[in-house]
Protein backbone atom coordinates (compact mmCIF):
# COMPACT_ATOMS: atom_id res chain seq x y z
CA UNK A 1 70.39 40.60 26.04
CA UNK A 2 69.80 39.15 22.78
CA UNK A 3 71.07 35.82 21.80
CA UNK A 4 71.86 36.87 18.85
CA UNK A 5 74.63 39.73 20.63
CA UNK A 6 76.45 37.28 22.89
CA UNK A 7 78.93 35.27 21.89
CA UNK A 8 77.95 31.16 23.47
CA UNK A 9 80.54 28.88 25.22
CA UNK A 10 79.98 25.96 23.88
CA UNK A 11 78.72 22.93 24.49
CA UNK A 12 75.39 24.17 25.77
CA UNK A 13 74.48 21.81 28.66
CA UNK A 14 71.99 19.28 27.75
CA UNK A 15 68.78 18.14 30.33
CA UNK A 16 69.89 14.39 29.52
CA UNK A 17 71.06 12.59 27.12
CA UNK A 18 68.04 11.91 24.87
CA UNK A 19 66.94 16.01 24.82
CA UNK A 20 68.84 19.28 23.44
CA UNK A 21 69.91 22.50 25.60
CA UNK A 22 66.31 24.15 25.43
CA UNK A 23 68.37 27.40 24.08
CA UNK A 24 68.64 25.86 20.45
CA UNK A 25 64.92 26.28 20.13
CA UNK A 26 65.78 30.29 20.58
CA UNK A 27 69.15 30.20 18.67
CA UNK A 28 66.76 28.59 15.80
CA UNK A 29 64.32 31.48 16.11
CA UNK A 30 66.45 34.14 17.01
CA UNK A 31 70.36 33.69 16.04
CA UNK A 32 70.39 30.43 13.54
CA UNK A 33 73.54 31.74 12.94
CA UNK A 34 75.25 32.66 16.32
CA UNK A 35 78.54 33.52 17.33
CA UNK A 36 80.25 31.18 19.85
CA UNK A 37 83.65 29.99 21.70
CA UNK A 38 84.43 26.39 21.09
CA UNK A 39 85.31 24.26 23.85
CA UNK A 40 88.76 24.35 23.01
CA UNK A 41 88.46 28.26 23.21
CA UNK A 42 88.39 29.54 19.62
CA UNK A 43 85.82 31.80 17.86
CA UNK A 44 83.48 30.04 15.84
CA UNK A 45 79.78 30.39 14.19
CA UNK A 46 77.09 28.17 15.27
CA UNK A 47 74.46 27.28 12.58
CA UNK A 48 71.29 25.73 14.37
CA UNK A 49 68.36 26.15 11.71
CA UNK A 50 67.40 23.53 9.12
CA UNK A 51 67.53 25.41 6.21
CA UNK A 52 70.39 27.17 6.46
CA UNK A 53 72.42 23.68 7.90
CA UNK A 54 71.39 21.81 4.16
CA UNK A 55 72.05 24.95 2.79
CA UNK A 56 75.61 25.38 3.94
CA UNK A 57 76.23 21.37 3.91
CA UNK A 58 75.87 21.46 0.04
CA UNK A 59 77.69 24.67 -0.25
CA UNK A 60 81.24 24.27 -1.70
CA UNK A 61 82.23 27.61 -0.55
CA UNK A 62 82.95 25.34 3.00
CA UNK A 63 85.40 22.88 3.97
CA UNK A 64 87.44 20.64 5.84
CA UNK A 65 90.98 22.29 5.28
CA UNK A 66 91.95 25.69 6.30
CA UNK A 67 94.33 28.07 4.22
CA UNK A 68 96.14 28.96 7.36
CA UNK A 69 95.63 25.68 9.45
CA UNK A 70 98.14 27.37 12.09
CA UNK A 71 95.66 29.87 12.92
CA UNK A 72 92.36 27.88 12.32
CA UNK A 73 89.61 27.67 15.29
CA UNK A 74 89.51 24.64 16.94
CA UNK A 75 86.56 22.94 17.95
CA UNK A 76 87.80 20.34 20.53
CA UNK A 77 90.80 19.37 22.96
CA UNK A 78 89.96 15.59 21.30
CA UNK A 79 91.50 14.56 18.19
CA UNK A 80 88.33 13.70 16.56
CA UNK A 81 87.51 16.57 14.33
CA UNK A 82 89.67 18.80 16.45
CA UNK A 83 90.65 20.95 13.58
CA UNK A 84 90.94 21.33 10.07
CA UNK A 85 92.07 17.99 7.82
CA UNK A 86 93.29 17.62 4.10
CA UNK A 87 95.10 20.03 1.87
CA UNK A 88 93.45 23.26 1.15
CA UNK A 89 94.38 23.43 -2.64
CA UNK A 90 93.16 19.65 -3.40
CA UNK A 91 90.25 19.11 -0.77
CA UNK A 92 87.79 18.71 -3.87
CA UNK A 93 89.55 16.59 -6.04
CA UNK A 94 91.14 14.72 -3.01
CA UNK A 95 87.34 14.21 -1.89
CA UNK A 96 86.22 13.04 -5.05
CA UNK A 97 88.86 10.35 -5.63
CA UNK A 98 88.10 8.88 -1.73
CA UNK A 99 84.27 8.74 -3.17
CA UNK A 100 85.45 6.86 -6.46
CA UNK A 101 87.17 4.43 -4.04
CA UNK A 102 84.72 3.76 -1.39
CA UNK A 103 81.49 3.82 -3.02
CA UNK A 104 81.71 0.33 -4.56
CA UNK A 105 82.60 -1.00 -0.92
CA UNK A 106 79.56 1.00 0.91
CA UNK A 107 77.07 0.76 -2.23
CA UNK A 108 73.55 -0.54 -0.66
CA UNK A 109 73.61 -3.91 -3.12
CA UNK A 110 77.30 -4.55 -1.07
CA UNK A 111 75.57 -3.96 2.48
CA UNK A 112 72.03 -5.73 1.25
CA UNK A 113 74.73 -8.66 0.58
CA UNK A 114 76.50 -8.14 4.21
CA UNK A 115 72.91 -8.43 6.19
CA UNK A 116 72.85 -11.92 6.43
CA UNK A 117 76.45 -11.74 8.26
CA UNK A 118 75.08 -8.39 10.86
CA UNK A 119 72.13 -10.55 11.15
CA UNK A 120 74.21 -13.81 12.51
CA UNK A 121 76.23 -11.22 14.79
CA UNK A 122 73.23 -9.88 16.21
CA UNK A 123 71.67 -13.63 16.68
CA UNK A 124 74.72 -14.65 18.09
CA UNK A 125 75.15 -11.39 20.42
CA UNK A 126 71.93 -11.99 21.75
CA UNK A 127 72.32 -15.72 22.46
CA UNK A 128 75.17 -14.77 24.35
CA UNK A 129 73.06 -12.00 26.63
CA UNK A 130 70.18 -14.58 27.09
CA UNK A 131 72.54 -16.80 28.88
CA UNK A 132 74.05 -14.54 31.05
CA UNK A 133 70.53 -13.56 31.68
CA UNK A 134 69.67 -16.43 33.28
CA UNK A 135 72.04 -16.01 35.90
CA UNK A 136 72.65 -12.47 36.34
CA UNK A 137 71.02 -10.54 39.50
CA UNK A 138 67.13 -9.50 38.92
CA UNK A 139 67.81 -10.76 34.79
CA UNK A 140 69.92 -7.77 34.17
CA UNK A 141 71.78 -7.75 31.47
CA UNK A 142 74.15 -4.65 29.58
CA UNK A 143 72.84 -4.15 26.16
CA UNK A 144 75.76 -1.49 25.73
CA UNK A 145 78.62 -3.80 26.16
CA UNK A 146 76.74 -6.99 25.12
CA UNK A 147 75.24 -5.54 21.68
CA UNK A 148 75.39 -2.25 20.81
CA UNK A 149 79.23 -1.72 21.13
CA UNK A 150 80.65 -4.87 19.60
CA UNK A 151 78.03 -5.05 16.83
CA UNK A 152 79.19 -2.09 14.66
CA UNK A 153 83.09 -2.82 15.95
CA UNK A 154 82.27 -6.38 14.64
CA UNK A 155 81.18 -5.18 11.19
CA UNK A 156 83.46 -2.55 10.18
CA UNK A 157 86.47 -4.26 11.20
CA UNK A 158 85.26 -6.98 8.87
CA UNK A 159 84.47 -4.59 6.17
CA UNK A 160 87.98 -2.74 6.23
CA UNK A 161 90.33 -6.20 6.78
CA UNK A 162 91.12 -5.53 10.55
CA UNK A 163 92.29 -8.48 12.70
CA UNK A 164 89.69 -9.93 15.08
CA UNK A 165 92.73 -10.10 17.68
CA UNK A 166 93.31 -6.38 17.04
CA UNK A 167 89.56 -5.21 17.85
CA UNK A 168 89.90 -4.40 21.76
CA UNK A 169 93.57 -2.63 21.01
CA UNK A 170 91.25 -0.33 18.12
CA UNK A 171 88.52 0.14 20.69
CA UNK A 172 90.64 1.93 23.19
CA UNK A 173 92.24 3.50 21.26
CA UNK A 174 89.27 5.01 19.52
CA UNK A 175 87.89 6.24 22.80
CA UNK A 176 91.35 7.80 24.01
CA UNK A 177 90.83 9.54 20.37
CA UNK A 178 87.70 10.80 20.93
CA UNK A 179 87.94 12.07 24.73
CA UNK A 180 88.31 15.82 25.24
CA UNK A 181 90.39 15.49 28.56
CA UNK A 182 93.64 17.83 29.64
CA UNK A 183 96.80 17.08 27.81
CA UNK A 184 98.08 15.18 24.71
CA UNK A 185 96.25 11.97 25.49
CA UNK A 186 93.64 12.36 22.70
CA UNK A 187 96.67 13.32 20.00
CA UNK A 188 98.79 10.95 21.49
CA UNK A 189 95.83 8.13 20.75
CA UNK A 190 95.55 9.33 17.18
CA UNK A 191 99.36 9.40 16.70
CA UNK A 192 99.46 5.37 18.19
CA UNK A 193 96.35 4.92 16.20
CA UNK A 194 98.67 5.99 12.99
CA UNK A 195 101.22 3.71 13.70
CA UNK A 196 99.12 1.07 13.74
CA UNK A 197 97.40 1.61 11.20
CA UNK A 198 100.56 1.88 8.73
CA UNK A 199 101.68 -1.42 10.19
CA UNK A 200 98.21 -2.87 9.07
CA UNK A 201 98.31 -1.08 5.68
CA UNK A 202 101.97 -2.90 5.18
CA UNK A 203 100.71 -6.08 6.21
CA UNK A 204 97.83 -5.67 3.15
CA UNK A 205 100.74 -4.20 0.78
CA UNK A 206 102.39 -8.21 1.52
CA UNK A 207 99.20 -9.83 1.41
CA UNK A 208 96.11 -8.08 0.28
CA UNK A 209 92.43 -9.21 1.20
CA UNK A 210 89.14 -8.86 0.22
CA UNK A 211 88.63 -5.47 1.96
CA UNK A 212 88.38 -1.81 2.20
CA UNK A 213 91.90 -1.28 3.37
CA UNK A 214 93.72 -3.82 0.87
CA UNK A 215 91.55 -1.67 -2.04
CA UNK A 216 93.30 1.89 -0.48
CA UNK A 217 96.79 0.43 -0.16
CA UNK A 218 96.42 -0.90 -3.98
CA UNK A 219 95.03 2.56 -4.76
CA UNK A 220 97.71 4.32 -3.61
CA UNK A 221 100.42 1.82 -5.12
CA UNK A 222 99.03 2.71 -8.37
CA UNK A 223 98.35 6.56 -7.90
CA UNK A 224 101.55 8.56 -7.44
CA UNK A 225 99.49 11.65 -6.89
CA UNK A 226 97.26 9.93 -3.63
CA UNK A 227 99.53 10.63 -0.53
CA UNK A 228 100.44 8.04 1.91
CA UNK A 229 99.75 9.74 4.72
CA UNK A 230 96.46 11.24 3.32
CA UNK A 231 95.54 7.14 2.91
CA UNK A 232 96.18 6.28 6.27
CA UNK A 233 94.51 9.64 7.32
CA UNK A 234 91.27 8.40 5.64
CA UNK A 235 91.96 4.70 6.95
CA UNK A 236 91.94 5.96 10.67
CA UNK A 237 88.85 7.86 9.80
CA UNK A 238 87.18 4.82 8.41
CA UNK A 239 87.58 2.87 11.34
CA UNK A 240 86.82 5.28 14.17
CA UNK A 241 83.20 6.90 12.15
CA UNK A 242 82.45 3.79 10.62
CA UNK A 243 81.56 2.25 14.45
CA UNK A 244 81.15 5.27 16.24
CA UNK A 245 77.66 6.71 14.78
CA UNK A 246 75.87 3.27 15.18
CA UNK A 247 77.11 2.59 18.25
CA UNK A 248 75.53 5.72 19.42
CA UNK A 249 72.00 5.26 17.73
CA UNK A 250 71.06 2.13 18.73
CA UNK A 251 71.66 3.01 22.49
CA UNK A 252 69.69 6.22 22.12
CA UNK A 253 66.98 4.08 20.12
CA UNK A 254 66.53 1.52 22.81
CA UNK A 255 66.01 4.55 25.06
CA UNK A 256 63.59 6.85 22.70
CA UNK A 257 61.70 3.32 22.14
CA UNK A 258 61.43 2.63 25.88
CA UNK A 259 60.86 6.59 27.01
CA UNK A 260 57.84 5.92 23.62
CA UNK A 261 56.34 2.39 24.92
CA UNK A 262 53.81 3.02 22.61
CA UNK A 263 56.12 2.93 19.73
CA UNK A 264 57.62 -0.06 20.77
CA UNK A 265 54.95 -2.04 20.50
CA UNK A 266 53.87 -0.62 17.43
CA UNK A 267 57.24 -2.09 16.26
CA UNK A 268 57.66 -5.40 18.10
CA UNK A 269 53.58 -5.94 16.29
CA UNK A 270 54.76 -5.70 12.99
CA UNK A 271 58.82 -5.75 13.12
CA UNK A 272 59.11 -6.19 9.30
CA UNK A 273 56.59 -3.24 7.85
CA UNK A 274 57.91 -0.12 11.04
CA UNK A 275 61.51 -1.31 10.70
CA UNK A 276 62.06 1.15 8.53
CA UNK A 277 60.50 4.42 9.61
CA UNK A 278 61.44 3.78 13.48
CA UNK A 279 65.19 3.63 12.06
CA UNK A 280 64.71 6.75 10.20
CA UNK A 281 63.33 8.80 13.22
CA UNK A 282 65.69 7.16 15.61
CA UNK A 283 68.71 9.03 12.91
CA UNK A 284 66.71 12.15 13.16
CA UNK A 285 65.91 12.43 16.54
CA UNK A 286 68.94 10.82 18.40
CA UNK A 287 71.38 13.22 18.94
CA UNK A 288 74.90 11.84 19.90
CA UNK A 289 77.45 14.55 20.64
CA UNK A 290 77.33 18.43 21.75
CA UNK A 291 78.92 20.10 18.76
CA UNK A 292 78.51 19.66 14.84
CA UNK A 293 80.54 19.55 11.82
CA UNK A 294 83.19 21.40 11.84
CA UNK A 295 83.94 23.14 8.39
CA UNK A 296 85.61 26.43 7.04
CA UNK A 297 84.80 29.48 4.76
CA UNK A 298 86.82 29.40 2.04
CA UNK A 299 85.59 32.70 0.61
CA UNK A 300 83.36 35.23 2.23
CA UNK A 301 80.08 34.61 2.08
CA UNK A 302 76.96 36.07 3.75
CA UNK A 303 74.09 33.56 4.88
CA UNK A 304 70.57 34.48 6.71
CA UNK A 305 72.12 37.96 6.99
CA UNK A 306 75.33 37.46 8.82
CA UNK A 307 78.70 37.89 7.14
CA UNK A 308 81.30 35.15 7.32
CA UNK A 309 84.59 35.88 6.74
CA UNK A 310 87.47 33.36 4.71
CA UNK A 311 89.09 31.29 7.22
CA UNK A 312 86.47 31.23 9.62
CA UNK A 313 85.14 28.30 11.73
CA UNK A 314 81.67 26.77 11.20
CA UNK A 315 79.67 24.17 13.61
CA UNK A 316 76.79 23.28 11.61
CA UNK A 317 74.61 21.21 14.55
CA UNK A 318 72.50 18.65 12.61
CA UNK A 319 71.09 18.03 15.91
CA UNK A 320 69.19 20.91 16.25
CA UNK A 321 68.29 21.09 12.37
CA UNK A 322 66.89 17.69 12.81
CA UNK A 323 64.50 19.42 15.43
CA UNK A 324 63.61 22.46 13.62
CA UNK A 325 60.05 23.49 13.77
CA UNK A 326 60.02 24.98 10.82
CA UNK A 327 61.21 21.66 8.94
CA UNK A 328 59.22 19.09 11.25
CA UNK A 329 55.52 19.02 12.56
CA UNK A 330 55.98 18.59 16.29
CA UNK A 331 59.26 18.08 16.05
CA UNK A 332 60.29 17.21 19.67
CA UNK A 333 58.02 14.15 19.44
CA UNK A 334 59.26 10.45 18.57
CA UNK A 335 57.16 9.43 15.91
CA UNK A 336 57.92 7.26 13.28
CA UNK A 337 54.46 7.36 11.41
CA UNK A 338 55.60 11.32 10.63
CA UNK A 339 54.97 12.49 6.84
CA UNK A 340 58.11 14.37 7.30
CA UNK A 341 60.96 11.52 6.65
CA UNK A 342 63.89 13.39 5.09
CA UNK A 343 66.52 14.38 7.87
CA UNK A 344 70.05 15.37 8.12
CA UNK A 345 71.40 12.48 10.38
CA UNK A 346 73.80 11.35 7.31
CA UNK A 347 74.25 14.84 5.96
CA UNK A 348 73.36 15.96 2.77
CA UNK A 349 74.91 17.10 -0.69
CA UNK A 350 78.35 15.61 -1.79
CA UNK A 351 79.46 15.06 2.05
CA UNK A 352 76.28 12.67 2.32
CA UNK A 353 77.75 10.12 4.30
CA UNK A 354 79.39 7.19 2.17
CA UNK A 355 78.63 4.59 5.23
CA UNK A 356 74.58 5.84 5.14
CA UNK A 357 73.55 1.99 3.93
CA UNK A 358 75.83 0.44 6.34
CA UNK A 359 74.35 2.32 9.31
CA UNK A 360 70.84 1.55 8.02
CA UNK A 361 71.35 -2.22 7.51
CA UNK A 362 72.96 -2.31 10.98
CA UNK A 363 70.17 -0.62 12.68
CA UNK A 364 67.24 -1.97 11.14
CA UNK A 365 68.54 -5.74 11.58
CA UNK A 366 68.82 -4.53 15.29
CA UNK A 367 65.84 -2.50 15.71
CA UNK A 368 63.93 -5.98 14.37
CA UNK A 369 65.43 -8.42 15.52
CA UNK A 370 65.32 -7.06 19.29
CA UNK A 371 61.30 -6.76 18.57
CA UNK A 372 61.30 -10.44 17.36
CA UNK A 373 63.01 -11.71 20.13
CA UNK A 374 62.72 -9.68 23.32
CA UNK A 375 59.27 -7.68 23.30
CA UNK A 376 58.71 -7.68 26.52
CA UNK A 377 62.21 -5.55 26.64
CA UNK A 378 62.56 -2.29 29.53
CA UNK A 379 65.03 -0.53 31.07
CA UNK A 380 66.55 -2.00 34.49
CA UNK A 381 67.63 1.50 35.54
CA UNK A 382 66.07 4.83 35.38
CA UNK A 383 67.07 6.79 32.28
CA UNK A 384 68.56 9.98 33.93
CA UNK A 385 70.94 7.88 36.19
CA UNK A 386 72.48 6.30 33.08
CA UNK A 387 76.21 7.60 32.65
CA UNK A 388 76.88 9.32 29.37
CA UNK A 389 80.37 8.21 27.60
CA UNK A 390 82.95 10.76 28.29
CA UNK A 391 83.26 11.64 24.96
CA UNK A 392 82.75 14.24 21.93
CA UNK A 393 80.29 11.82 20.31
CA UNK A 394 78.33 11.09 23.74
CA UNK A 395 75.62 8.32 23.98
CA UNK A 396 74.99 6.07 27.00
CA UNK A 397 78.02 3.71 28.68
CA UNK A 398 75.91 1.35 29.77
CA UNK A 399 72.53 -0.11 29.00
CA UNK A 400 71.34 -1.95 31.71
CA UNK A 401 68.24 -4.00 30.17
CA UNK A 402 65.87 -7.38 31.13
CA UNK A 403 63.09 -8.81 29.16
């Protein structure tokens, strides 16, 4: 039977964590736009193919909220991007005032500015694993816990106004949030997540800082027409995306660089002049997660032949539109030096992703400062035993590392 006339449970199991279910490559070809059951059971279409993923992420005929949210599809048991968000009669103008508001804190000249503070985190982050190097079994050392978790934690808390002594309460609560498991835990995260964050927005209201959060809270004081609850909505978002992505590429970049030796060395030659491409491919290729965006018709609309109806759910997979033939030459392959750059790692159209320079200055500060300082950098364990994190968003829990 034809791909295209069955209807997919989703996710679609994966060889490892670095590599895609090898049935994209005939859902691309055959069925880029597929009907499928989300894990948490719901009806849903699954759009695989490049073209018709940039298409549909610039289309405004999609979005977030749902006109009957009661009876929307869901995509997940977590409650990360579970189900439909926002109000369905102001999503666009709602959207548009949350740009207005972030973009001066997320503009590149802000994060050129913040690069000499990631680059003393990273220094010091490092520092700290090269001393418990020296004494740790074989020179093994977690580059996971040790670097690529706290780094982006580090950095957004900053950015937003979060308390220092606050991070490991916002850490577990983020991955209760984003863990599909049986019951209410993942709701009951985001609810406790909610709470807190109101008590942190009141705390700015008192005494407001030089950050993200104090900006929202003064917004919203001064806008009668920006909901409360739609500020600490967008708060909570903030804080859990604004980590999460990072956190995921630079484990998956250490791996594609060490699975690609040939790349890394490449890089750790000349760190400052392949900083830049290796970061790019490492977005494009590294594939955190099992899903997509989640997004819903708002009108009919018929796309590469298939009808979708109002109300209906819509996974686009920027995972396997980042690996499209048709889009990339050899597009399995790891290589930076590609003539194809563009990708769809931060989205595209007016849901391009308002934290893209943050991400970038993270990872390339990473990417060359862990060439500068550790080239002689492998893997202390082999790739497939590495546990994946338990969550919709994926990546490695540990990175066991020496140099």
């Amino acid at each position: 039977m034809s791909v295209a006339a069955e209807r997919l449970q989703l996710p679609l199991t994966r060889p490892n964590v670095l590599d895609l279910a090898p049935l994209y490559e005939v859902l691309r070809r055959e069925a880029p736009i597929a009907p499928v059951t989300t894990p948490a059971g719901d009806p849903a279409w699954l759009v695989t193919r490049y073209d018709e993923v940039k298409q549909l992420l610039g289309d405004k005929r999609l979005g977030r909220s749902h006109p009957e949210p009661e009876r929307a599809s869901r995509i997940t048991t977590a409650a990360v991007q579970d189900g439909p968000t926002g109000n369905y009669e102001t999503e666009e103008a709602d959207h548009k005032r949350m740009r207005r508001l972030l973009t001066p804190a997320f503009s590149a000249k802000r994060m050129r500015m913040l690069s000499g503070h990631v680059q003393e985190l990273v220094d010091g982050y490092l520092d700290q694993l090269d001393a418990e190097r020296a004494t740790a079994p074989g020179g093994v050392v977690d580059l996971h816990t040790g670097l690529a978790f706290p780094l982006p934690v580090a950095v957004i808390c900053r950015l937003l106004g979060v308390p220092e002594s606050d991070r490991e309460h916002f850490h577990a609560l983020s991955e209760r949030m984003a863990s599909p498991g049986e019951g209410n835990e993942a709701h009951e995260a985001r609810a406790e997540f909610s709470r807190y964050m109101v008590g942190l927005a009141e705390a700015k209201r008192r005494e407001p800082g030089e950050d993200v959060i104090s900006d929202l809270v003064r917004a919203q004081s001064e806008d009668e027409t920006y909901d409360y609850d739609e500020m600490i909505r967008l708060c909570v978002g903030l804080l859990f995306a604004g980590h999460e992505t990072t956190v995921n590429r630079i484990g998956l970049g250490v791996l594609f660089l060490m699975k690609h030796r040939e790349q890394w060395e490449k890089l750790t030659a000349d760190p400052d002049g392949r900083v830049d491409a290796t970061v790019e491919e490492i977005m494009r290729l590294g594939a955190p997660g099992d899903l997509g965006l989640l997004r819903y018709a708002h009108t009919d609309l018929d796309v590469a032949g298939v009808t979708i109806r109002t109300g209906d759910a819509v996974i686009l997979s920027i995972n396997s539109a980042n690996r499209d033939e048709g889009a990339y030459a050899d597009a399995e392959s790891f290589d930076p030096d590609r003539a194809e750059r563009s990708h769809l790692g931060f989205g595209h159209g007016a849901h391009f992703c308002i934290g893209a320079s943050l991400a970038r200055t993270e990872l390339r500060v990473v990417f060359k400062t862990l060439a500068q300082r550790t080239p002689g950098l492998r893997l202390a364990k082999d790739m497939d035993e590495l546990p994946v994190r338990p969550t919709i968003t994926g990546g490695v829990a540990e990175l066991p590392v020496t140099w």
